[in-house]
Protein backbone atom coordinates (compact mmCIF):
# COMPACT_ATOMS: atom_id res chain seq x y z
CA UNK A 1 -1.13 -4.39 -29.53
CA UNK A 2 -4.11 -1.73 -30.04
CA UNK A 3 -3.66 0.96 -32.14
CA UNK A 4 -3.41 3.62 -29.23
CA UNK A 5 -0.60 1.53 -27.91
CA UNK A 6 1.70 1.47 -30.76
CA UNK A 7 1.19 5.16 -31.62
CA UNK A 8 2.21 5.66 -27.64
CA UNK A 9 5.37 7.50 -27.34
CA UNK A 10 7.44 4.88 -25.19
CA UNK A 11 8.02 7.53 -22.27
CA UNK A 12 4.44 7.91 -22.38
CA UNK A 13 3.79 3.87 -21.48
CA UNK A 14 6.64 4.09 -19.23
CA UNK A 15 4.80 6.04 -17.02
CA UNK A 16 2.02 4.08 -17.33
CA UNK A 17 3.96 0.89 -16.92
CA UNK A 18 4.46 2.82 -13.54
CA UNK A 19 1.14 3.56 -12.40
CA UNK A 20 2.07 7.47 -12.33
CA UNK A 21 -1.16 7.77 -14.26
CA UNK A 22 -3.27 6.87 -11.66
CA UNK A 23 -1.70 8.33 -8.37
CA UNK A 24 -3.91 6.29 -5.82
CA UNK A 25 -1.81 3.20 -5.62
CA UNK A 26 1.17 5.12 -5.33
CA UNK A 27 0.12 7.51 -2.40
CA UNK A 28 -1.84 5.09 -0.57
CA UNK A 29 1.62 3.28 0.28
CA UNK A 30 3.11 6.71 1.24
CA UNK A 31 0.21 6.90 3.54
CA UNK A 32 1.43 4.18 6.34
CA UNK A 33 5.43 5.60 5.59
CA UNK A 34 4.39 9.49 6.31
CA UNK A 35 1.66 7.60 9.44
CA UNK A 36 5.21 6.14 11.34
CA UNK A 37 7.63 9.18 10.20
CA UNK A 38 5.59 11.56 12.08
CA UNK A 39 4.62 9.73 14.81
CA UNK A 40 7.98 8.69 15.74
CA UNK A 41 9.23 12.48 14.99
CA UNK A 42 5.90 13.43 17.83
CA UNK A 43 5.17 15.50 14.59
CA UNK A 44 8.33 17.45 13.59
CA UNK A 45 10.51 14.74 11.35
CA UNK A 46 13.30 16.41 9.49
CA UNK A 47 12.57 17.68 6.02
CA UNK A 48 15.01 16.04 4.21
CA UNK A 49 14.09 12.38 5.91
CA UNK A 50 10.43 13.03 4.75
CA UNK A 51 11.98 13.56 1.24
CA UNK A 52 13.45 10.28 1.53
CA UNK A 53 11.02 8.55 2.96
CA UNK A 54 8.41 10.19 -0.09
CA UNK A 55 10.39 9.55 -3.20
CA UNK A 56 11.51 5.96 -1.81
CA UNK A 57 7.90 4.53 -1.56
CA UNK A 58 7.22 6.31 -5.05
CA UNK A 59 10.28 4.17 -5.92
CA UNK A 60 9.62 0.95 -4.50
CA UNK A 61 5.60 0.97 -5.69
CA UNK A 62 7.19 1.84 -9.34
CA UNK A 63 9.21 -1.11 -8.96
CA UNK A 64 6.56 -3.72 -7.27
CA UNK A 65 4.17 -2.40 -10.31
CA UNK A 66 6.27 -3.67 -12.87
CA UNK A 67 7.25 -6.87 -10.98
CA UNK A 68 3.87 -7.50 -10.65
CA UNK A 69 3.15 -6.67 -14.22
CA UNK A 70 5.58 -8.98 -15.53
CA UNK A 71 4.94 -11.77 -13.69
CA UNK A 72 1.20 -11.24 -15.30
CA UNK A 73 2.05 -10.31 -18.42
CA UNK A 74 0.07 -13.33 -19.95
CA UNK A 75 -3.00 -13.24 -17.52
CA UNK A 76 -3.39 -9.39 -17.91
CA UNK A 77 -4.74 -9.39 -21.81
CA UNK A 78 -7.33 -11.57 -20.43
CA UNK A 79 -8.72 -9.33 -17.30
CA UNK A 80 -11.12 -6.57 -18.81
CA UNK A 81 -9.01 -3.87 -15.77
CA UNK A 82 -5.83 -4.67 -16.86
CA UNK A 83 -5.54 -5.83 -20.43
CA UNK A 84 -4.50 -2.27 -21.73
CA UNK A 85 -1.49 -2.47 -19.13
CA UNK A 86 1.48 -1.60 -21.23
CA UNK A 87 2.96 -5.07 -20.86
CA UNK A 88 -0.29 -7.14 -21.14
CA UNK A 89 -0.89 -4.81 -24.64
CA UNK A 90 2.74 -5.64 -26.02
CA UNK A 91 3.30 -1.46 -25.76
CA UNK A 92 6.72 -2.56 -24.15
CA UNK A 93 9.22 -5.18 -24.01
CA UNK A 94 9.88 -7.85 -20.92
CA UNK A 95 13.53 -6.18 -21.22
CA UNK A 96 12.01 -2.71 -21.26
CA UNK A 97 9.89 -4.11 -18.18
CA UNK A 98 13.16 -5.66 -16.58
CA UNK A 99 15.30 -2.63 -17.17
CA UNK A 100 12.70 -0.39 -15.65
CA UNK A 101 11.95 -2.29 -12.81
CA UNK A 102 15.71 -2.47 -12.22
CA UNK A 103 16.27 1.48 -12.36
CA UNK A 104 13.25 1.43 -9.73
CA UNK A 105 14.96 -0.70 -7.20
CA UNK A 106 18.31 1.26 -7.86
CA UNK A 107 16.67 4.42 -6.94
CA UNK A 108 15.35 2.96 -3.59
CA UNK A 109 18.81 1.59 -2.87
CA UNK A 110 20.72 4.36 -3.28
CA UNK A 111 17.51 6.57 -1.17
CA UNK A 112 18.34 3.52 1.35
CA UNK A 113 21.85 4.81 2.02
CA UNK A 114 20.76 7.69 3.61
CA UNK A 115 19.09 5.75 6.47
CA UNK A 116 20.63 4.13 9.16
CA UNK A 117 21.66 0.20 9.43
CA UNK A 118 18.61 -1.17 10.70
CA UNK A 119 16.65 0.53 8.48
CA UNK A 120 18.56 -0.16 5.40
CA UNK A 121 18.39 -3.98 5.92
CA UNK A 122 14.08 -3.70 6.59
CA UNK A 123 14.35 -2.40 3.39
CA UNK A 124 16.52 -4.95 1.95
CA UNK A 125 14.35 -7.67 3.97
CA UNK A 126 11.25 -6.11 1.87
CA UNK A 127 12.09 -6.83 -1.36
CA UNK A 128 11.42 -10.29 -1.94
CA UNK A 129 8.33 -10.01 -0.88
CA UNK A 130 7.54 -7.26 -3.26
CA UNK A 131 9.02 -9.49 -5.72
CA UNK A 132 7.19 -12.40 -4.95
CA UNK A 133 3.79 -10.98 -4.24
CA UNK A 134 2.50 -11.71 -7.86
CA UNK A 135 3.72 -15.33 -7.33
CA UNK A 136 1.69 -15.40 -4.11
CA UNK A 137 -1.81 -14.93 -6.27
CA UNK A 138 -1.29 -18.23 -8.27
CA UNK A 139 -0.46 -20.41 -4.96
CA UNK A 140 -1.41 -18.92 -1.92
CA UNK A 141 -5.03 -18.89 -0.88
CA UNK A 142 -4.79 -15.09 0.80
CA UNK A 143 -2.42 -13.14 -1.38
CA UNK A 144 -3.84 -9.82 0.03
CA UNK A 145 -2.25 -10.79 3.53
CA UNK A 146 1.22 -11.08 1.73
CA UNK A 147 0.84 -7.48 0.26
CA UNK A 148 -0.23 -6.38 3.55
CA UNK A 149 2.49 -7.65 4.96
CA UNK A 150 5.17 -5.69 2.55
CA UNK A 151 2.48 -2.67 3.22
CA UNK A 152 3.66 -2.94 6.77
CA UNK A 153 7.81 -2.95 6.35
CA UNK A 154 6.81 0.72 5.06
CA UNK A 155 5.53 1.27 9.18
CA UNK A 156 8.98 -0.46 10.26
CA UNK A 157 11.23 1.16 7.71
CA UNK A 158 9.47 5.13 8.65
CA UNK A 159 9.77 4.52 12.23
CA UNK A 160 13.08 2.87 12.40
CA UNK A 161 14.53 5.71 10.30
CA UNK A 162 13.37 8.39 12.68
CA UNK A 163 14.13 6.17 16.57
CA UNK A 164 16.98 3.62 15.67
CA UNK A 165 19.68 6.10 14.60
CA UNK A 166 19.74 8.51 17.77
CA UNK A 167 18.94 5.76 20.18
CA UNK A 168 22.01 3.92 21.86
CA UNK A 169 21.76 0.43 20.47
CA UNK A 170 20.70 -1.21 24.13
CA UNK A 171 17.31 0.72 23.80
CA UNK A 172 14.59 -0.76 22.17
CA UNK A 173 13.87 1.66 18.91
CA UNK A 174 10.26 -0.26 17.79
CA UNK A 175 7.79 0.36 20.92
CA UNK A 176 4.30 -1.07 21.20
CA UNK A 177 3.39 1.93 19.19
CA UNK A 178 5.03 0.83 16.36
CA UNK A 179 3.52 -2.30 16.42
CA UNK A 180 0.24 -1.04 16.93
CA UNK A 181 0.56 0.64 14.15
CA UNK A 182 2.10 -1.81 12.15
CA UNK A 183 -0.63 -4.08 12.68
CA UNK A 184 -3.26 -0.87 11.27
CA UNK A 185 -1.40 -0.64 8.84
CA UNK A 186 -1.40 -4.58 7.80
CA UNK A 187 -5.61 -4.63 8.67
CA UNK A 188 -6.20 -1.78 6.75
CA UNK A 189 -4.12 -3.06 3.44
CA UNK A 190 -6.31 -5.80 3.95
CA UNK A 191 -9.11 -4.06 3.47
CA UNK A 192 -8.81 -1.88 0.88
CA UNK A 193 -6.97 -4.39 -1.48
CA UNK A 194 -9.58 -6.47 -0.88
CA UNK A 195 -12.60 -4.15 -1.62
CA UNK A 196 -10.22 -3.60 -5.03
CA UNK A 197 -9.80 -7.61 -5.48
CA UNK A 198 -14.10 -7.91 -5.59
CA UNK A 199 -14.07 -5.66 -8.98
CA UNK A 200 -12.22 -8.78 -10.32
CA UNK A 201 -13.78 -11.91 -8.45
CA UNK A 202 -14.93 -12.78 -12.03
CA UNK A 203 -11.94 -12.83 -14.30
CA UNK A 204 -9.63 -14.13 -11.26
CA UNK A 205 -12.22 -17.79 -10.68
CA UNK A 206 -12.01 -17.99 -14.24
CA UNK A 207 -8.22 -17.79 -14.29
CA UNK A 208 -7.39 -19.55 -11.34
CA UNK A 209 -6.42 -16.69 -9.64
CA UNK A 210 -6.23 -16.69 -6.13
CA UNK A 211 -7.60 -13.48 -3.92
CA UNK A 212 -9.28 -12.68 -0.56
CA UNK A 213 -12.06 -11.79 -2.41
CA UNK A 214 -12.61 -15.11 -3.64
CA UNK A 215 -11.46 -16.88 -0.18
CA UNK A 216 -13.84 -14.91 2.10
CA UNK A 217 -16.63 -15.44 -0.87
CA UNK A 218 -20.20 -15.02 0.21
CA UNK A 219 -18.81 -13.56 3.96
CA UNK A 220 -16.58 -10.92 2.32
CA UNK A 221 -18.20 -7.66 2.74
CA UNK A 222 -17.81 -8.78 6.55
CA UNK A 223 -14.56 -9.80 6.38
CA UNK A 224 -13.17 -6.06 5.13
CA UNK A 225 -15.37 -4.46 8.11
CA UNK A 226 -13.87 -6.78 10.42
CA UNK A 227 -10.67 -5.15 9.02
CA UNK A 228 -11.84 -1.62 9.32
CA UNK A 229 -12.49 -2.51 12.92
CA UNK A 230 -8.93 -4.23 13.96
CA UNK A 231 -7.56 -1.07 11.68
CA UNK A 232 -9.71 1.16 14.18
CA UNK A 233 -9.13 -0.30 17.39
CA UNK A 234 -5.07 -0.64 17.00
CA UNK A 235 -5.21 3.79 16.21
CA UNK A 236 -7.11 3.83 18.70
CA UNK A 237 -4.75 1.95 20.82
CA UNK A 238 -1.64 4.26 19.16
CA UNK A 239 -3.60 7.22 19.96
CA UNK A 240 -4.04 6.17 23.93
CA UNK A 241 -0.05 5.13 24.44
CA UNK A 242 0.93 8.05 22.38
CA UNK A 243 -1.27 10.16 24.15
CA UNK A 244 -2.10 12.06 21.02
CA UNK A 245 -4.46 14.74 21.51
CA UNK A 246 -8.38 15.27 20.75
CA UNK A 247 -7.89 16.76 17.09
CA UNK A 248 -6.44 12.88 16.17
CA UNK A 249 -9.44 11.48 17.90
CA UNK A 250 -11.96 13.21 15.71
CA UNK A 251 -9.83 12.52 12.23
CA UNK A 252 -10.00 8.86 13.61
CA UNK A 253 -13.93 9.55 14.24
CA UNK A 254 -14.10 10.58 10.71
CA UNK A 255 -12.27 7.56 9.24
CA UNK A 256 -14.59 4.89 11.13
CA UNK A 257 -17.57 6.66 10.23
CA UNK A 258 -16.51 6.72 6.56
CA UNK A 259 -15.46 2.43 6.70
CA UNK A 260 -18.85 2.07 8.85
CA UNK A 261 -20.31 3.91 5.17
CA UNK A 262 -18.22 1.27 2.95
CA UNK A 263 -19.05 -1.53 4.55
CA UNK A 264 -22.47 -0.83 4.60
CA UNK A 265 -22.22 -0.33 0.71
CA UNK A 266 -20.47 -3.57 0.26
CA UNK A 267 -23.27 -5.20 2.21
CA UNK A 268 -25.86 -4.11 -0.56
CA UNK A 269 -27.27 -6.60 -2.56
CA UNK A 270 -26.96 -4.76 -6.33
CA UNK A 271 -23.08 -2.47 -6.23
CA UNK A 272 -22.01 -0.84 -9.29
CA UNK A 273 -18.89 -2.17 -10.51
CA UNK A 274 -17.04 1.21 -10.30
CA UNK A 275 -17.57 1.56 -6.99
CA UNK A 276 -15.24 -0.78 -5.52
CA UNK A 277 -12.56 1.27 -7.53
CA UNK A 278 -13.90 4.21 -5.71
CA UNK A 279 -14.39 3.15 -2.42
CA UNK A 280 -10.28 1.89 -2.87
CA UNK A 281 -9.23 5.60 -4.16
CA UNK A 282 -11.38 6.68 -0.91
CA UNK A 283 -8.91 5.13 1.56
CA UNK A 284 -6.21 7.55 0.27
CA UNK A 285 -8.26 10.27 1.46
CA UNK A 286 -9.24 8.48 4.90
CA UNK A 287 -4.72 7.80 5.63
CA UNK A 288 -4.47 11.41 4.83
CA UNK A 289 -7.08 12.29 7.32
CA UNK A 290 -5.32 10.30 10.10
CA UNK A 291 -1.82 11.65 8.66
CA UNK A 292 -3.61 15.37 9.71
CA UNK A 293 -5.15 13.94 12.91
CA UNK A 294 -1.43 12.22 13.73
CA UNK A 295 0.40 15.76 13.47
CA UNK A 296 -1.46 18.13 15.07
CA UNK A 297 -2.20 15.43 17.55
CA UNK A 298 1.38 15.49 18.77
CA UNK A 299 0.75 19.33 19.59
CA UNK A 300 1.18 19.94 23.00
């Protein structure tokens, strides 16, 4: 344990423990939730269902950040990134870790009551995959799919919450929209995570860490902008059966000329090792883009 760790007030690692010092990770999984909650509202949800829907993916991304971090609690000290992680330092206990990622989970539960059946069961159905993400890295080739995958039960969850509970039961609640955008959502996840797994190529080959990263190798930079182009062409296809209007069409115009930009960084020989950090953190700002584009694109 550093010095700086030990004289850390333990609320103070808490919060670290849950990410809430670096608010990226957290709102870039509240992007895709706030994406399906307005398009399935045509851009007026009620208030108190966005509330829900807000505090319940800060909730569940507190509680997959501990998971993860105590399932890596010994490979963290040993990843330059991540070895000042609260766990990975020895700031905090596994039972502090356990008990907090426990009061996460409760708080999505009892946020999960407020939504209807279906809903509460796609958010039941997405918590073993949360909690067995982390495992995913040490045996599956392409963890970054099974992220995207939980990344995508926040599209199912939003949308079901808004169509499933005022729609008689014979009607089909989850259009082709939704799966549209389920499937952006799940292209995009994979990749941004994976522009953020190339910062640690490195450490994970010499750990035996598994990540897309690693798997795509020398054809990586390709394989996020063949991503960014599903990611495109399936809001482009929610856009056209939505019928959205032109404002969405130029925030989308925006967003592909800002992955064209990334993936013609990534496809330079000599990157700066921060960058891949920042060209992660700039995704944020491209989902709240679309999030705009999505709203006022329901204006009629």
């Amino acid at each position: 344990m550093s010095s700086s760790d030990s004289a850390q007030p333990i609320w103070l690692s808490i919060l670290r423990l849950l990410r809430w010092d670096k608010p990226a990770g957290r709102l870039i999984l509240m992007v895709p939730a706030l994406w399906a909650v307005f398009l399935a509202a045509r851009g007026t949800p009620p208030p108190l269902l966005v509330g829900v829907i807000i505090l319940g993916t800060l909730a569940t991304s507190a509680a997959g950040c501990v998971v993860n971090d105590l399932w890596d609690r010994n490979i963290d000290p040993k990843v330059k990134r991540t070895r000042d992680r609260p766990l990975a330092a020895r700031a905090l206990s596994i039972w502090v870790g356990l008990g907090v990622a426990i009061a996460s989970f409760i708080c999505a539960w009892i946020l999960s009551l407020y939504l209807n059946l279906l809903t509460f069961w796609l958010c039941v159905a997405a918590v073993p995959i949360i909690v067995l993400y982390p495992l995913a890295k040490r045996v599956f080739p392409l963890p970054q799919l099974v992220l995207a995958i939980a990344w995508g039960f926040a599209v199912l969850i939003s949308w079901s919450a808004v169509s499933c509970g005022s729609i008689p039961a014979a009607t089909p609640c989850l259009g082709t929209s939704t799966w549209f955008l389920w499937g952006a959502t799940v292209l995009w996840t994979l990749g941004f995570d994976t522009v953020y797994a190339m910062s640690d190529r490195e450490d994970d080959r010499r750990l035996g860490v598994n990540s897309s990263a690693l798997f795509f190798d020398k054809y990586v930079s390709h394989a996020v902008g063949i991503f960014y182009a599903g990611t495109a062409i399936l809001l482009a296809a929610v856009g056209s059966s939505m019928a959205l209007n032109g404002f969405y069409w130029f925030t989308l115009a925006i967003a592909i000329g800002l992955w064209i930009w990334q993936y013609y960084r990534l496809c330079q020989k000599i990157i700066p090792h921060a960058a891949y950090g920042q060209l992660f953190r700039q995704n944020v700002w491209i989902g709240f883009i679309l999030l705009g584009g999505m709203i006022v694109g329901n204006w009629h």
